[in-house]
Protein backbone atom coordinates (compact mmCIF):
# COMPACT_ATOMS: atom_id res chain seq x y z
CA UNK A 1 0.00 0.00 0.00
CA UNK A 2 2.84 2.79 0.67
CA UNK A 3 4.40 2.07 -3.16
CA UNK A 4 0.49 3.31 -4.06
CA UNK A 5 0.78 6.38 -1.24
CA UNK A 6 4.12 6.81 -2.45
CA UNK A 7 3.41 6.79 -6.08
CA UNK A 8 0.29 9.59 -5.64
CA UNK A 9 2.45 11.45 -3.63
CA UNK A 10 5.28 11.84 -6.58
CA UNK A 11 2.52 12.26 -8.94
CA UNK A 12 0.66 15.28 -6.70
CA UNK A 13 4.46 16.86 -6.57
CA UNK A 14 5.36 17.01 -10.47
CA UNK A 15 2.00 18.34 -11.03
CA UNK A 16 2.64 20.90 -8.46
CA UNK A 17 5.95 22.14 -10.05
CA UNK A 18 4.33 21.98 -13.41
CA UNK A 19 1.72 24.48 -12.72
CA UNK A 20 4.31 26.23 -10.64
CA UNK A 21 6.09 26.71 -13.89
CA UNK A 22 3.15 27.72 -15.88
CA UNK A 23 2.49 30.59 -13.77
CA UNK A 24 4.63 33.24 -14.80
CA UNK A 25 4.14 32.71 -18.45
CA UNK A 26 0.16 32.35 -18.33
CA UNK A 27 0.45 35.66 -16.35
CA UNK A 28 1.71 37.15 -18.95
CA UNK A 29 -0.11 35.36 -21.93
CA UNK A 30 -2.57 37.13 -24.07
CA UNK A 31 -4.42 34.19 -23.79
CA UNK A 32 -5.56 35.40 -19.69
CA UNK A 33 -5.30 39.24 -20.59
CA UNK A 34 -4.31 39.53 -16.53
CA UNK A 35 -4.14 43.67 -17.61
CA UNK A 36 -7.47 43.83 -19.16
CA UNK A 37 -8.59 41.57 -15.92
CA UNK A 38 -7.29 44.67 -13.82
CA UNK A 39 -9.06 46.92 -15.81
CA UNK A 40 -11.88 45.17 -15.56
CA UNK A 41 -12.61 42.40 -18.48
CA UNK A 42 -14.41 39.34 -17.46
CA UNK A 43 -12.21 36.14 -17.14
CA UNK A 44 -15.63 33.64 -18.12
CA UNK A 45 -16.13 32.36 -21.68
CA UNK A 46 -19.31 32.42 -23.16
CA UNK A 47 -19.75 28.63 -22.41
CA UNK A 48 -19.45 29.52 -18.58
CA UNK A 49 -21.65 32.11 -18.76
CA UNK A 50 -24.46 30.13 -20.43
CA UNK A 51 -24.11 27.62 -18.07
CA UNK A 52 -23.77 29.79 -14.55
CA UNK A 53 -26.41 30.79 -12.80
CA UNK A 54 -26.58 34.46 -11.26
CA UNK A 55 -23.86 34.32 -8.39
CA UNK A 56 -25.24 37.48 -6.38
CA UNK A 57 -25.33 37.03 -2.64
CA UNK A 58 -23.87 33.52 -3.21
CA UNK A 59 -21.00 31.78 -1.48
CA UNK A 60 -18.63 29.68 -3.79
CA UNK A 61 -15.82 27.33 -3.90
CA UNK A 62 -13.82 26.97 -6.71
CA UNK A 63 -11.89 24.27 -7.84
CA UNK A 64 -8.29 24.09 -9.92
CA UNK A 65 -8.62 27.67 -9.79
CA UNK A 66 -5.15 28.41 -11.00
CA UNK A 67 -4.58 32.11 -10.18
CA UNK A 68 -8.00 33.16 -9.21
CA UNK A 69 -8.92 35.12 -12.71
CA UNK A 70 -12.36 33.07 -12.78
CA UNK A 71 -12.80 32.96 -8.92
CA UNK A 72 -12.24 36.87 -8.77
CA UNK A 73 -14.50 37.44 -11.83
CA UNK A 74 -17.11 35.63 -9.48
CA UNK A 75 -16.60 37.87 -6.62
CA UNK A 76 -17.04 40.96 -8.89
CA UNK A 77 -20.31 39.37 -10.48
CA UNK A 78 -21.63 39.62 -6.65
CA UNK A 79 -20.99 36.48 -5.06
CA UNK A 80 -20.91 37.12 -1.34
CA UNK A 81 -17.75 35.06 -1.03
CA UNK A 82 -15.46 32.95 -3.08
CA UNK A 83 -13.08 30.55 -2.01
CA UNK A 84 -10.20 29.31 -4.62
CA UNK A 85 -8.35 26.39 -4.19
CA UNK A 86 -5.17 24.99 -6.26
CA UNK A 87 -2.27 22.92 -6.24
CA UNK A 88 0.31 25.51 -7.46
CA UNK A 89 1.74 27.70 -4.10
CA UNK A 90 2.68 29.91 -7.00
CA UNK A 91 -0.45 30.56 -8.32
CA UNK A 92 -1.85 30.95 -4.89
CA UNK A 93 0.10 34.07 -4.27
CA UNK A 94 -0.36 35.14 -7.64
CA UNK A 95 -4.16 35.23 -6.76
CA UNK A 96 -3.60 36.91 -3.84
CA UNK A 97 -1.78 39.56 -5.42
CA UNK A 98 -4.47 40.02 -8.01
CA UNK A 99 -6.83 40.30 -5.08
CA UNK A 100 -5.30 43.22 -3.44
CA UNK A 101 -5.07 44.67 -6.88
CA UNK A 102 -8.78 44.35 -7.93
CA UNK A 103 -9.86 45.47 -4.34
CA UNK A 104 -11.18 41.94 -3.62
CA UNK A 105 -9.72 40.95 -0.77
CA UNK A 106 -12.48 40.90 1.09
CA UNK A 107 -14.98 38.67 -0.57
CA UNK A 108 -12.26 36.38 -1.76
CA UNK A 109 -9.99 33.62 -0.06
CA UNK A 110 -7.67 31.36 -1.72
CA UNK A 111 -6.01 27.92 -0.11
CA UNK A 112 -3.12 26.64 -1.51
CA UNK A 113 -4.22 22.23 -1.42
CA UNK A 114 -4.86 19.05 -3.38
CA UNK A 115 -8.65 19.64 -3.68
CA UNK A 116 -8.52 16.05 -2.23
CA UNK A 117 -6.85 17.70 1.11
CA UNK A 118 -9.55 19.80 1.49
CA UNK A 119 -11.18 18.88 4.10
CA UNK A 120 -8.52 19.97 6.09
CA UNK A 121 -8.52 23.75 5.47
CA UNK A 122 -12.51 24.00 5.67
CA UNK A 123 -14.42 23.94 9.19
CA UNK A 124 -18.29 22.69 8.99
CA UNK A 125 -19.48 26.06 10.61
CA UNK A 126 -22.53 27.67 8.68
CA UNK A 127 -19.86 29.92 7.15
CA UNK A 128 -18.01 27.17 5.45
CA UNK A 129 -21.26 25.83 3.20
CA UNK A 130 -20.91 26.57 -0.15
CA UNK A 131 -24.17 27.71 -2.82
CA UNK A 132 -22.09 26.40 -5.52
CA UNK A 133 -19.04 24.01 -6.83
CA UNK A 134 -17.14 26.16 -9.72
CA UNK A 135 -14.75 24.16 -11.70
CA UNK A 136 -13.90 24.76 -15.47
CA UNK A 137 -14.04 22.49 -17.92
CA UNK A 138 -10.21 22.63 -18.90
CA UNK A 139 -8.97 21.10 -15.22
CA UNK A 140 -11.80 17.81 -14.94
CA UNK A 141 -9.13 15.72 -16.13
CA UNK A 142 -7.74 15.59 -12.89
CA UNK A 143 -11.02 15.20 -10.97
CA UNK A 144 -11.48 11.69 -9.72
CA UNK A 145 -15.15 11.37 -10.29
């Protein structure tokens, strides 16, 4: 059983310096537009939007949420909170910076975790209940459903 533990361990760590990797140049990829996210563009396709419901007054948690473009275009639709969760450390602080930048701090935490560790970081006070699951399409691969 430890080869197994061992073996999702090594797996969870070169995914982690993967996406640690990816940060700096999907920061700076046309493909996010992280300045036109400062200045206010909308990080959700059209495919996300047809499928969301409104998100006002909601609490959410999102999943894979890289460096919290899509969680923090939630919080500025008017969820009441969003919580962002991802592998990458990196990508954490990157979200955090992008926080304090957009002046959403407050309605917006992100936890650096496997998703699968979650547990962990989240009480089961009334505060911790979620209105709705967020993941995007591009990160189910590495869901185990």
């Amino acid at each position: 059983m430890t080869d197994n533990n061992d073996a999702a361990a090594s797996y969870v760590d070169i995914n982690r310096r993967l996406w640690n990797d990816k940060v700096d140049y999907h920061v700076t990829s046309p493909m996010y537009n992280v300045d036109g996210f400062v200045s206010g563009d909308d990080s959700l396709n059209k495919i996300e939007n047809d499928l969301l419901e409104d998100v006002k007054g909601k609490r959410i948690l999102h999943l894979q949420c890289h460096f919290g473009l899509d969680s923090l275009s939630l919080a500025r639709r008017g969820a009441k909170h969003v919580t962002g969760v991802d592998l990458s450390n990196q990508a954490i602080d990157k979200a955090r910076e992008l926080a304090q930048i957009t002046n959403l701090k407050e309605s917006t935490r992100f936890i650096c975790c496997n998703i699968y560790d979650l547990q962990e970081h989240l009480s089961c006070d009334q505060d911790e209940l979620f209105d709705i699951v967020f993941t995007s399409y591009g990160v189910t691969i590495y869901l185990d459903i």
